[in-house]
C-alpha atoms as a PDB file:
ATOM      1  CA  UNK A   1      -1.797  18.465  11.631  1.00  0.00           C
ATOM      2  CA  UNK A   2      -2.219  17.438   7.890  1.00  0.00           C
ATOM      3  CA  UNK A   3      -3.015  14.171   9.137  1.00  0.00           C
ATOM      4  CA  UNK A   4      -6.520  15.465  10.560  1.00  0.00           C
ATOM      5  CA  UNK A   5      -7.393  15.915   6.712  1.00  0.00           C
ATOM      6  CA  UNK A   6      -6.389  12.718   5.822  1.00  0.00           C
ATOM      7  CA  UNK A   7      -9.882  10.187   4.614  1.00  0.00           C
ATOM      8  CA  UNK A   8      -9.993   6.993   6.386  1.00  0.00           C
ATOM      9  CA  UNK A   9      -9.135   5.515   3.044  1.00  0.00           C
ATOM     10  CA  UNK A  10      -6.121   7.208   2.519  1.00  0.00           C
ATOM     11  CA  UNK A  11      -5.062   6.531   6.189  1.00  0.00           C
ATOM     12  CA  UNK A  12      -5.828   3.147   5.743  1.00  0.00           C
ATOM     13  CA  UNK A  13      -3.246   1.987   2.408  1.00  0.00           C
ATOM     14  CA  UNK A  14      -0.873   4.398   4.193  1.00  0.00           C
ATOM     15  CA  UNK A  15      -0.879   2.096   7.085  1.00  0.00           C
ATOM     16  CA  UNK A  16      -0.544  -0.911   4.845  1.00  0.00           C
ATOM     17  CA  UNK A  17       2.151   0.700   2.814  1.00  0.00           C
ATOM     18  CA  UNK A  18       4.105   1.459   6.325  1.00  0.00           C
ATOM     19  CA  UNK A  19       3.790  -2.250   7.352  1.00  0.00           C
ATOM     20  CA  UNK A  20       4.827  -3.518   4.267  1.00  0.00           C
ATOM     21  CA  UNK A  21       8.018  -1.285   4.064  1.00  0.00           C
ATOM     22  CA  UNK A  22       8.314  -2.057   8.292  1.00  0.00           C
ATOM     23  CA  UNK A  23       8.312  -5.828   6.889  1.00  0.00           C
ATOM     24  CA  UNK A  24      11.075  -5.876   4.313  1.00  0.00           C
ATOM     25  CA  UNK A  25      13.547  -3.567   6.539  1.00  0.00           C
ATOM     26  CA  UNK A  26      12.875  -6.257   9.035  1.00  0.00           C
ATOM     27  CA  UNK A  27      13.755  -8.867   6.629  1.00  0.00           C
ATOM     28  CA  UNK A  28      10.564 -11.060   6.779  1.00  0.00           C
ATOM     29  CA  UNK A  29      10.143 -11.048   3.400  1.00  0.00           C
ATOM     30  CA  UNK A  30       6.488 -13.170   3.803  1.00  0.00           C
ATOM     31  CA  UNK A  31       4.728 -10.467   5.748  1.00  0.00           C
ATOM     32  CA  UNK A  32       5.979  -7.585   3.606  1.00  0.00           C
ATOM     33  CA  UNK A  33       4.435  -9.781   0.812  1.00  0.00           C
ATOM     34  CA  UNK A  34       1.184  -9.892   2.149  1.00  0.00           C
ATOM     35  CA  UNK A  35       1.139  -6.375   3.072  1.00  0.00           C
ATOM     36  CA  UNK A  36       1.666  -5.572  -0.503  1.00  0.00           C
ATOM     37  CA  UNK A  37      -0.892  -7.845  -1.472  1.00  0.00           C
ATOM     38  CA  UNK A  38      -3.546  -6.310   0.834  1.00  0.00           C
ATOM     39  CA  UNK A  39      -2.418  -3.148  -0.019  1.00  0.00           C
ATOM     40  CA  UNK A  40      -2.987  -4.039  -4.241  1.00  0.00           C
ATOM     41  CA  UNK A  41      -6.876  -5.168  -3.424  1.00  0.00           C
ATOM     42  CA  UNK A  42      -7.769  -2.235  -0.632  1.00  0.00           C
ATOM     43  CA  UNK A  43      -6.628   0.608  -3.469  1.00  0.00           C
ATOM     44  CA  UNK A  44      -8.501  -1.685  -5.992  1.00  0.00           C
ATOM     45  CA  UNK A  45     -11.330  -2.050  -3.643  1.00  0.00           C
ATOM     46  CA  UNK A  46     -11.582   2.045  -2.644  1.00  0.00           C
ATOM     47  CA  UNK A  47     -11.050   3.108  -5.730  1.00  0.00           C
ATOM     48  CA  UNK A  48     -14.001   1.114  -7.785  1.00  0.00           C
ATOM     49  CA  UNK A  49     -15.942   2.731  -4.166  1.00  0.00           C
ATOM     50  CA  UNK A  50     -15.278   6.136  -5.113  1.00  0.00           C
ATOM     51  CA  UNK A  51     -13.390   6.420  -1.756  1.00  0.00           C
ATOM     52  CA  UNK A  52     -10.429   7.987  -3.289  1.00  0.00           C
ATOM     53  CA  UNK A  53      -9.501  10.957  -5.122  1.00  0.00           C
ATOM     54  CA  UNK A  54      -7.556  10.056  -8.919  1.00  0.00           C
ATOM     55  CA  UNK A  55      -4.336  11.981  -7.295  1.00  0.00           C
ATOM     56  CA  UNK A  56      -4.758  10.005  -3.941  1.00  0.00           C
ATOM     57  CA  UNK A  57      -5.046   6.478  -6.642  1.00  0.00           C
ATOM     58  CA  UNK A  58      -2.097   7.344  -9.047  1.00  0.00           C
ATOM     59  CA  UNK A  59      -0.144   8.078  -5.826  1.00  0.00           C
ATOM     60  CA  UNK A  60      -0.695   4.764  -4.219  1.00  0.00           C
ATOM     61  CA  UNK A  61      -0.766   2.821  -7.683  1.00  0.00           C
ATOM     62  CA  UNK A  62       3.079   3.765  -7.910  1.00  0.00           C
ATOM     63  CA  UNK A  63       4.081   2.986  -4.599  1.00  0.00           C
ATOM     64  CA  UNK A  64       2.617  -0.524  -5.321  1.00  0.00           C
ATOM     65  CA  UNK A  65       4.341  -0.738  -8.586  1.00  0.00           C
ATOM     66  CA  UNK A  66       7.373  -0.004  -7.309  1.00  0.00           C
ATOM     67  CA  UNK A  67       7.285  -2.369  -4.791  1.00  0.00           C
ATOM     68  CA  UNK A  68       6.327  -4.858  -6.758  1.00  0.00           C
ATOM     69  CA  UNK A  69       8.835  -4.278  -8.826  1.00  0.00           C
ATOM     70  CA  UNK A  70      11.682  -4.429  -5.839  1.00  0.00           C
ATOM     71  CA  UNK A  71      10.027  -8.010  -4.446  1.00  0.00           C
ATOM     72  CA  UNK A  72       9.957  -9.812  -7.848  1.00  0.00           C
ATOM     73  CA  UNK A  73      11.831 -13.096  -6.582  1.00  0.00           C
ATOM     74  CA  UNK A  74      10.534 -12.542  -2.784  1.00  0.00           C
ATOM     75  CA  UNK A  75      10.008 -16.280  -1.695  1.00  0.00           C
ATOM     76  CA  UNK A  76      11.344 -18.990   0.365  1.00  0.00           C
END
């Protein structure tokens, strides 16, 4: 039900922010790499739109960050 409430915008990074975790617990450490990468420029992108609240940034801004942070060193 909360998901009804939910902006496309907000719908859309979570998406992103599933594959990329769906990525590295599937080991393929390349695709969870991208997701994270898409994910950094959408928030970018929605947030210099106005497309998302400052909660609904700071929110997504961490999850990035910590990610990030836990795929410093991801390569082949």
């Amino acid at each position: 039900m909360l998901g009804l409430f939910k902006s496309k915008a907000v719908r859309e990074l979570e998406q992103l922010a599933f594959e990329m975790q769906q990525n590295l617990e599937n080991n393929y450490k390349d695709a969870a790499q991208q997701a994270r990468i898409r994910l950094g420029e959408r928030l970018e992108t929605l947030w210099q739109e106005g497309r998302l609240k400052e909660k609904e940034y700071r929110r997504f801004s961490v999850i990035f960050t910590e990610y990030t942070a836990k795929m410093t060193g991801y390569h082949h």
